[in-house]
Protein backbone atom coordinates (compact mmCIF):
# COMPACT_ATOMS: atom_id res chain seq x y z
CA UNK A 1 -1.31 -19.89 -28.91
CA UNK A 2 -4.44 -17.30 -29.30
CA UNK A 3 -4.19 -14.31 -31.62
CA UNK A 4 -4.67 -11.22 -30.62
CA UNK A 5 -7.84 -11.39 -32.69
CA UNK A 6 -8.66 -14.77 -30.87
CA UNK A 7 -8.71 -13.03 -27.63
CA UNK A 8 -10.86 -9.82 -29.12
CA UNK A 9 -13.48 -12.66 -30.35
CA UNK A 10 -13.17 -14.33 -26.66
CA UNK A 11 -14.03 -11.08 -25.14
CA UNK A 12 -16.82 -10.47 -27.48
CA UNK A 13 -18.33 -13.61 -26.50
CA UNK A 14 -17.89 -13.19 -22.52
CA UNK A 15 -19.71 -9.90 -23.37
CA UNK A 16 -22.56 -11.48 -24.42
CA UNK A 17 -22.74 -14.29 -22.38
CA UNK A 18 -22.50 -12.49 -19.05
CA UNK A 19 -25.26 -10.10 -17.66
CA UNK A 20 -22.15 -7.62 -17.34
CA UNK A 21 -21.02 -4.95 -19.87
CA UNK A 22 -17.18 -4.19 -20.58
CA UNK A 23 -15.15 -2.35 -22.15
CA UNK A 24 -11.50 -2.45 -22.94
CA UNK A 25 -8.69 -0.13 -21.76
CA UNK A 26 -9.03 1.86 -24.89
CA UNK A 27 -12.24 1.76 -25.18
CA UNK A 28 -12.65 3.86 -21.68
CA UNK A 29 -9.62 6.07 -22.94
CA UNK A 30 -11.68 6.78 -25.77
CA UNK A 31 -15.05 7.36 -23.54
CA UNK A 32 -12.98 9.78 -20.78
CA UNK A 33 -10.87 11.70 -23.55
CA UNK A 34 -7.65 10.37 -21.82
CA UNK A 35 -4.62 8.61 -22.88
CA UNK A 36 -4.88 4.34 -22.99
CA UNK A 37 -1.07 4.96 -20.97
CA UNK A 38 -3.18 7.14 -17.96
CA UNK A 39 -5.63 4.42 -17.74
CA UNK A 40 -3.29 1.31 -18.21
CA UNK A 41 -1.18 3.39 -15.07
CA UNK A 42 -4.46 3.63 -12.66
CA UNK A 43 -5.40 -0.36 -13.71
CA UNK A 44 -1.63 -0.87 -12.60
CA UNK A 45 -1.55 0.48 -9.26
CA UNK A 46 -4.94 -0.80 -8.75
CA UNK A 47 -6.72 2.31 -8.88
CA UNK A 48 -9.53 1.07 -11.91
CA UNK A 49 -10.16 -2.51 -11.59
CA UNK A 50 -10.05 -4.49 -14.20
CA UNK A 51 -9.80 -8.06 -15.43
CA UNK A 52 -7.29 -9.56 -17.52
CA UNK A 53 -8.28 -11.92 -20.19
CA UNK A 54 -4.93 -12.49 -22.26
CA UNK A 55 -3.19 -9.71 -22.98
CA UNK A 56 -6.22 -7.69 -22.55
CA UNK A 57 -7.76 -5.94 -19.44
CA UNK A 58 -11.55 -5.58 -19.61
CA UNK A 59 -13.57 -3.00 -17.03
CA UNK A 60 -16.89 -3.93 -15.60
CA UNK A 61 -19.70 -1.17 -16.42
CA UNK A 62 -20.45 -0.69 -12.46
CA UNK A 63 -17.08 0.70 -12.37
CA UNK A 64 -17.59 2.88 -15.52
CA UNK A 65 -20.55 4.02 -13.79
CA UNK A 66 -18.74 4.54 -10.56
CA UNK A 67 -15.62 6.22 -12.29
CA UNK A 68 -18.25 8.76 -14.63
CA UNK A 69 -19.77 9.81 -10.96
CA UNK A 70 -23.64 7.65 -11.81
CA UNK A 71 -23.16 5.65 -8.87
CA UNK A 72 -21.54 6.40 -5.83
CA UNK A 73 -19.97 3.31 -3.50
CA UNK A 74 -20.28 2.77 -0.01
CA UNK A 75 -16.85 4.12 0.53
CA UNK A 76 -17.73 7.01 -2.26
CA UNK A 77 -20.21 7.51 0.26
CA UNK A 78 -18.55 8.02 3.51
CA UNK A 79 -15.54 10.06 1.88
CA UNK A 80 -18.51 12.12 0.36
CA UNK A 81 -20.03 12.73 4.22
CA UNK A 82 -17.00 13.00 5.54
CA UNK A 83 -15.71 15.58 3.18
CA UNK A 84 -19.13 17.84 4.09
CA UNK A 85 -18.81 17.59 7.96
CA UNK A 86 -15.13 18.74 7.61
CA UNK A 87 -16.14 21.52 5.33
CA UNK A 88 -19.11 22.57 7.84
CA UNK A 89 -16.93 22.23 11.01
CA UNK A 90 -14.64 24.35 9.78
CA UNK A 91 -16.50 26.88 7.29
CA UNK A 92 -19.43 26.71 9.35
CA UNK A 93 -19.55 30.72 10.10
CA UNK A 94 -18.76 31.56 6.40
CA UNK A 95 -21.49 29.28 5.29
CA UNK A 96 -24.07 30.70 7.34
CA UNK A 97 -23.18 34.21 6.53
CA UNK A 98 -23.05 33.27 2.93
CA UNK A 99 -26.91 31.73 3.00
CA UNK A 100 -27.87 35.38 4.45
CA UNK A 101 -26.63 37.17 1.71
């Protein structure tokens, strides 16, 4: 059976083996200024992705990226349009007047 240390030295390895970054759970608590229980929650229901390697979960840096707002998804993308054509449908009038002004 691995020590918990074993499995931080695994994870340091597949760090520098793979062309990926990652970061643990607390390290992206740390990073966000949010508790390591709010993100362990969102990896839980599957809203942060994450991989488990032991009793550790490690998060790719795309999804960093994604989660700090530098890279949007394809599905970032159409909520993101989607989001604008409602607004403009239905503030359409307000926004006009507001570019006069």
């Amino acid at each position: 059976m691995l020590t918990r240390k074993s499995w931080i030295n695994i994870i340091i390895e597949v760090k520098a083996m793979t062309n990926e970054k990652y970061i643990t759970i607390p390290e992206l608590a740390n990073l966000l200024g949010v508790s390591r229980i709010a993100i362990y929650n969102r990896v839980k229901k599957g809203q942060i992705p994450a991989t488990k390697i032991g009793r550790t979960y490690v998060i790719t840096d795309k999804t960093i990226a994604n989660i700090l707002g530098k890279e949007v998804t394809g599905r970032g993308k159409k909520r993101i349009d989607a989001a604008v054509h409602k607004t403009v449908r239905e503030y359409g009038e307000v926004l006009k007047q507001l570019g006069k002004e």
